[in-house]
Protein backbone atom coordinates (compact mmCIF):
# COMPACT_ATOMS: atom_id res chain seq x y z
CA UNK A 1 87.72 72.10 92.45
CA UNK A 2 89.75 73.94 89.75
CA UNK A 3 92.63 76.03 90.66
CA UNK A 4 91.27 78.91 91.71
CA UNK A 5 94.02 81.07 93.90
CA UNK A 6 93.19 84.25 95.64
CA UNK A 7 95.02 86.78 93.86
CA UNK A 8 97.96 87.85 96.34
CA UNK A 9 99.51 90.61 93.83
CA UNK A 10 100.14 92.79 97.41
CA UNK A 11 102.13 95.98 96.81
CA UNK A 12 103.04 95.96 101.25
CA UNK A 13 106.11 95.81 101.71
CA UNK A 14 106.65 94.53 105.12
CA UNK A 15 102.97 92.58 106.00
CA UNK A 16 101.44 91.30 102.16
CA UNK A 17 98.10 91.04 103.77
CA UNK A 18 94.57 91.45 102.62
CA UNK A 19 94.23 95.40 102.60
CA UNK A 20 91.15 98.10 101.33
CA UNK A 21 89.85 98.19 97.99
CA UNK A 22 92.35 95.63 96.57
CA UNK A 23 90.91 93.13 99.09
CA UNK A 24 87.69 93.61 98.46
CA UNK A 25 88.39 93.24 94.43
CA UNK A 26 90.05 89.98 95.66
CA UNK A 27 87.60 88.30 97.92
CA UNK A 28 84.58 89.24 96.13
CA UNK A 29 86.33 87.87 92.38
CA UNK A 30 87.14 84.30 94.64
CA UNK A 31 83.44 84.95 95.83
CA UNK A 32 82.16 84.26 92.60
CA UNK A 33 84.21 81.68 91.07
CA UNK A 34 83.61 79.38 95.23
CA UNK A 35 79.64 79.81 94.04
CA UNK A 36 79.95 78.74 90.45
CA UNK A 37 81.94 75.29 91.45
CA UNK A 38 81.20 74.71 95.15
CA UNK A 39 83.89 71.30 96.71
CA UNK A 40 82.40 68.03 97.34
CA UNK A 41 84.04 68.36 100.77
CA UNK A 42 81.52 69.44 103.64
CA UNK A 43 84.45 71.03 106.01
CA UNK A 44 86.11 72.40 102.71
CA UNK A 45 82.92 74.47 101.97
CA UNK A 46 82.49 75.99 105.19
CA UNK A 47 86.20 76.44 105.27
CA UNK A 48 85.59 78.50 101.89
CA UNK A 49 82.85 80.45 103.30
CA UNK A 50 84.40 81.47 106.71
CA UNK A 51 87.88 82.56 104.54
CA UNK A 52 85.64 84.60 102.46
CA UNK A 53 84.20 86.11 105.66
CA UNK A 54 87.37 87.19 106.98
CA UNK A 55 86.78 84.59 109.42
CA UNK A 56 90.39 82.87 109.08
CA UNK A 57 90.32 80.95 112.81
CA UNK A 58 87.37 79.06 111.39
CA UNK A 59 88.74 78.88 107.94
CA UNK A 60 91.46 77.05 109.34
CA UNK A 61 89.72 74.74 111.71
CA UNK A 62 87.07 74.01 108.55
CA UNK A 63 89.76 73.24 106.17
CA UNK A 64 92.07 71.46 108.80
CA UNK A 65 88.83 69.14 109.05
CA UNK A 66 88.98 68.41 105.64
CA UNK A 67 92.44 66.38 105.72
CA UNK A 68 93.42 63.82 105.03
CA UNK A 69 91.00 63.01 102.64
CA UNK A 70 91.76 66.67 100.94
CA UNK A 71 95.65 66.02 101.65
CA UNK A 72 95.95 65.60 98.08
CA UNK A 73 94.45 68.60 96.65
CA UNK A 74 96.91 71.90 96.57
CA UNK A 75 93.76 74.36 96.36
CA UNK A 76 92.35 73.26 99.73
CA UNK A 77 96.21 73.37 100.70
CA UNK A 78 96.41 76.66 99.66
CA UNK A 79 93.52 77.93 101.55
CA UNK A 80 94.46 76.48 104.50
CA UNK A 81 98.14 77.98 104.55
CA UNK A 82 96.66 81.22 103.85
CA UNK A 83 94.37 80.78 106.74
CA UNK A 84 96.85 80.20 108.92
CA UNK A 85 99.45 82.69 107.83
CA UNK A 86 96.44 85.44 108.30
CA UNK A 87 96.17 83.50 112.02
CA UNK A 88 99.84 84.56 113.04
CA UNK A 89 100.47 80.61 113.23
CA UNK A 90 103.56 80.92 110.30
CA UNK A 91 105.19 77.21 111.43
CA UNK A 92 101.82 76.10 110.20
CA UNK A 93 101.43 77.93 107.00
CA UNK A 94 105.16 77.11 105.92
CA UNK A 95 104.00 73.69 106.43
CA UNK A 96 100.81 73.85 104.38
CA UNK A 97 102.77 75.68 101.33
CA UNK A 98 105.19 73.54 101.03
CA UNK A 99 102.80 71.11 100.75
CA UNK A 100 101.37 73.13 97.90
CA UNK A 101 104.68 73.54 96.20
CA UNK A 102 105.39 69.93 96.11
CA UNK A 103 102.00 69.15 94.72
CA UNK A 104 102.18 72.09 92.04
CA UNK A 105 105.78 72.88 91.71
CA UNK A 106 104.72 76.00 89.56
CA UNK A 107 102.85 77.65 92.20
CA UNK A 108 104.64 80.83 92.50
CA UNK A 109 102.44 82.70 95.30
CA UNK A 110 102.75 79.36 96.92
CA UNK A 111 106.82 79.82 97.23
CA UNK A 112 105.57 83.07 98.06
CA UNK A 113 103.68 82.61 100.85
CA UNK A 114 106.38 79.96 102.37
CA UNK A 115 109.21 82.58 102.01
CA UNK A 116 106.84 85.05 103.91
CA UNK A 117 106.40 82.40 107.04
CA UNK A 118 109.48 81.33 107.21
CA UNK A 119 110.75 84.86 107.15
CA UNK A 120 108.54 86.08 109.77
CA UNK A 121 109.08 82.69 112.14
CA UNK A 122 112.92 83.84 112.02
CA UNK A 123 112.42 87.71 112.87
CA UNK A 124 110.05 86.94 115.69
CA UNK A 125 111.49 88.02 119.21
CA UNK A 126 108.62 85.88 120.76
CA UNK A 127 109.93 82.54 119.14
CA UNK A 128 112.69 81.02 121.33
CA UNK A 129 114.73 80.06 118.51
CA UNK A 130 118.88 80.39 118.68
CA UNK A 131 120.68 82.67 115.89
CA UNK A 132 121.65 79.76 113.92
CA UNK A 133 117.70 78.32 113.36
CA UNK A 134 116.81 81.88 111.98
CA UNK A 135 119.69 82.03 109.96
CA UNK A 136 118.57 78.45 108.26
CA UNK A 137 115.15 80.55 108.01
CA UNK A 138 115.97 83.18 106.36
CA UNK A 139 118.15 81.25 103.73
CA UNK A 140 114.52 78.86 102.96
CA UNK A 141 112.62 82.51 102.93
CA UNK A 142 115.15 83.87 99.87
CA UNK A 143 115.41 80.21 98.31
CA UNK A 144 111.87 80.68 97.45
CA UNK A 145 111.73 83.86 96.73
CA UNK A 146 114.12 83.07 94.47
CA UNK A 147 112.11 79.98 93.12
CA UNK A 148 109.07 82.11 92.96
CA UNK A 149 110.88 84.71 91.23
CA UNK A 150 112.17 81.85 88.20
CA UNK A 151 108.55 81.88 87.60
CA UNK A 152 107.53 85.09 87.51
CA UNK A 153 110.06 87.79 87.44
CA UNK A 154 107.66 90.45 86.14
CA UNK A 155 106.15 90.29 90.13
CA UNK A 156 107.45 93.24 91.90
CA UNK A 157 105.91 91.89 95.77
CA UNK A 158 108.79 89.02 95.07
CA UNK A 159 111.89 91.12 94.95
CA UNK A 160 110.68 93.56 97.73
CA UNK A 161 109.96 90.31 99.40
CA UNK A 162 113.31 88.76 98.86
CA UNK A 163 114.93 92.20 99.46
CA UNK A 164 113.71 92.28 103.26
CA UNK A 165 114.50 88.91 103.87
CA UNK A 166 118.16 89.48 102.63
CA UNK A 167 118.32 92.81 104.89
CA UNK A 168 116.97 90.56 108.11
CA UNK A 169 119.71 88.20 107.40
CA UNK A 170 122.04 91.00 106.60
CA UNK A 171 120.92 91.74 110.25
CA UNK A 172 120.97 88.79 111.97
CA UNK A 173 124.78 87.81 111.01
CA UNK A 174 125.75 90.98 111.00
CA UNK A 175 125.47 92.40 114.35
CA UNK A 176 128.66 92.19 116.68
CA UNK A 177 128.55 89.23 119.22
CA UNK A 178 126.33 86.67 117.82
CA UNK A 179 127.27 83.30 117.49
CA UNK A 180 127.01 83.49 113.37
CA UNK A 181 128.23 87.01 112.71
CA UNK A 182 129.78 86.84 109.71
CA UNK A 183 130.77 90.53 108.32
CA UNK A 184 131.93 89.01 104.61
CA UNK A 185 128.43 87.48 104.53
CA UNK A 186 126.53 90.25 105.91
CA UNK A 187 128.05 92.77 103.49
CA UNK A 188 126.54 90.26 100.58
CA UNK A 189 122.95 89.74 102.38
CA UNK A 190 123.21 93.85 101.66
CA UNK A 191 124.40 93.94 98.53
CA UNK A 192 121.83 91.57 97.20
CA UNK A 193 119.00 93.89 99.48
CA UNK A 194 120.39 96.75 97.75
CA UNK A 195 120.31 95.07 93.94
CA UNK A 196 116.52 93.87 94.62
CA UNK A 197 115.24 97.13 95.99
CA UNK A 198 116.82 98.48 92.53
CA UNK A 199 115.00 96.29 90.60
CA UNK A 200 111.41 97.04 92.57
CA UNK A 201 112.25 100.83 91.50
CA UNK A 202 112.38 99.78 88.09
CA UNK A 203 108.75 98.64 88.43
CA UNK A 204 108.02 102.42 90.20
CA UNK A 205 110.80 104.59 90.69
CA UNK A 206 108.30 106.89 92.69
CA UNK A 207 108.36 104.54 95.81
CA UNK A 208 109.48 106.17 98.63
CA UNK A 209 109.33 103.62 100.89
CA UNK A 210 111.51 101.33 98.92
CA UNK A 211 113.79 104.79 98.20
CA UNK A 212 113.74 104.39 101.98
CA UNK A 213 114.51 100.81 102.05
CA UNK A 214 117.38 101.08 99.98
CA UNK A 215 119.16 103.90 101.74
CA UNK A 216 119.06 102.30 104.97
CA UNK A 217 120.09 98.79 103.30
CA UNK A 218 123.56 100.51 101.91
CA UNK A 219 123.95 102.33 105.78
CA UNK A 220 123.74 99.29 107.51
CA UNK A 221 126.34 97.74 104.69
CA UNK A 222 128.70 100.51 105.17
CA UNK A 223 128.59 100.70 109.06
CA UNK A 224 129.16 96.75 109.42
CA UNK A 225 132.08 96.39 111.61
């Protein structure tokens, strides 16, 4: 199987999910290539076909099937991160992608999609994880962003991206009576929100919700106490 990634060029800023007419452009151009060159693998097949459907709690289960024999191969990796991450199971998909990175260490959407999980496991109210595990989090999330940016810096979803997860951390050590708060630190998790929402608006200065983004970024910096 060649290397054939779904194209995850999102323009959301907070979710980078599959969304309208850009999905189906997506789906249906990995649609064609899966039918031209169909994997060897039984449970990697029906692992394709159920992510094509939408179907990613079968994707996952398909493709999860498929290891270890497929441990090997970053494409079946890939899928199966994605799967999960679509799932809501992001310990899982950080997992998988870093998996991918370390078999293709060129993989931007793959340092992508790790910054993404790692970013949401920290910002989740539901995990049961202390301020000084999401803090570690959020440091992997803009690592590779950062990584994924040395690749492609002509991506705009990678600054947003790293933008948000410098705000949450900006956040996290930043607010009064947590066990990390760190005000010098916070006030440079802003600044370095602030510079990469700047650089998305040189990509589209007409984006009001980064315009948005941005404003409240410097408020939060300036009201730190």
């Amino acid at each position: 199987m060649k290397r054939n990634y779904l194209n995850m060029n999102l323009k959301s800023v907070k979710l980078g999910l599959f969304t309208g007419a850009f999905a189906l452009m997506s789906v249906s151009s990995y649609a064609q290539t899966a039918k031209q060159e169909e994997h060897s693998n039984p449970n990697v097949r029906l692992g394709q076909k159920a992510l094509l459907d939408g179907d990613f709690k079968n994707a996952a289960v398909y493709l999860e099937k498929s290891l270890p024999a497929e441990s090997k191969d970053p494409d079946v990796l890939y899928m199966l991160g994605y799967s999960q991450f679509q799932n809501g199971d992001f310990k899982k998909a950080a997992e998988s992608f870093g998996k991918v990175v370390a078999l293709d260490s060129k993989n931007a959407n793959g340092y992508y999609f790790k910054g993404k999980a790692n970013n949401n496991l920290a910002t989740q109210t539901s995990t049961k994880l202390n301020s000084s595990a999401r803090e570690s989090l959020l440091k992997v999330a803009i690592e590779d962003y950062s990584k994924a940016i040395a690749l492609n810096a002509n991506d705009v979803k990678l600054y947003q991206n790293r933008a948000l997860a410098y705000r949450d951390y900006g956040i996290l050590v930043g607010t009064a009576g947590v066990a990390n708060y760190n005000k010098a630190v916070a006030t440079d998790a802003y600044n370095n929100a602030v510079k990469d929402y700047e650089k998305v608006l040189t990509f589209d200065a007409s984006r009001k919700d980064i315009q948005t983004e941005l404003k409240k970024a410097k408020i939060y910096r300036d009201n730190l106490k």
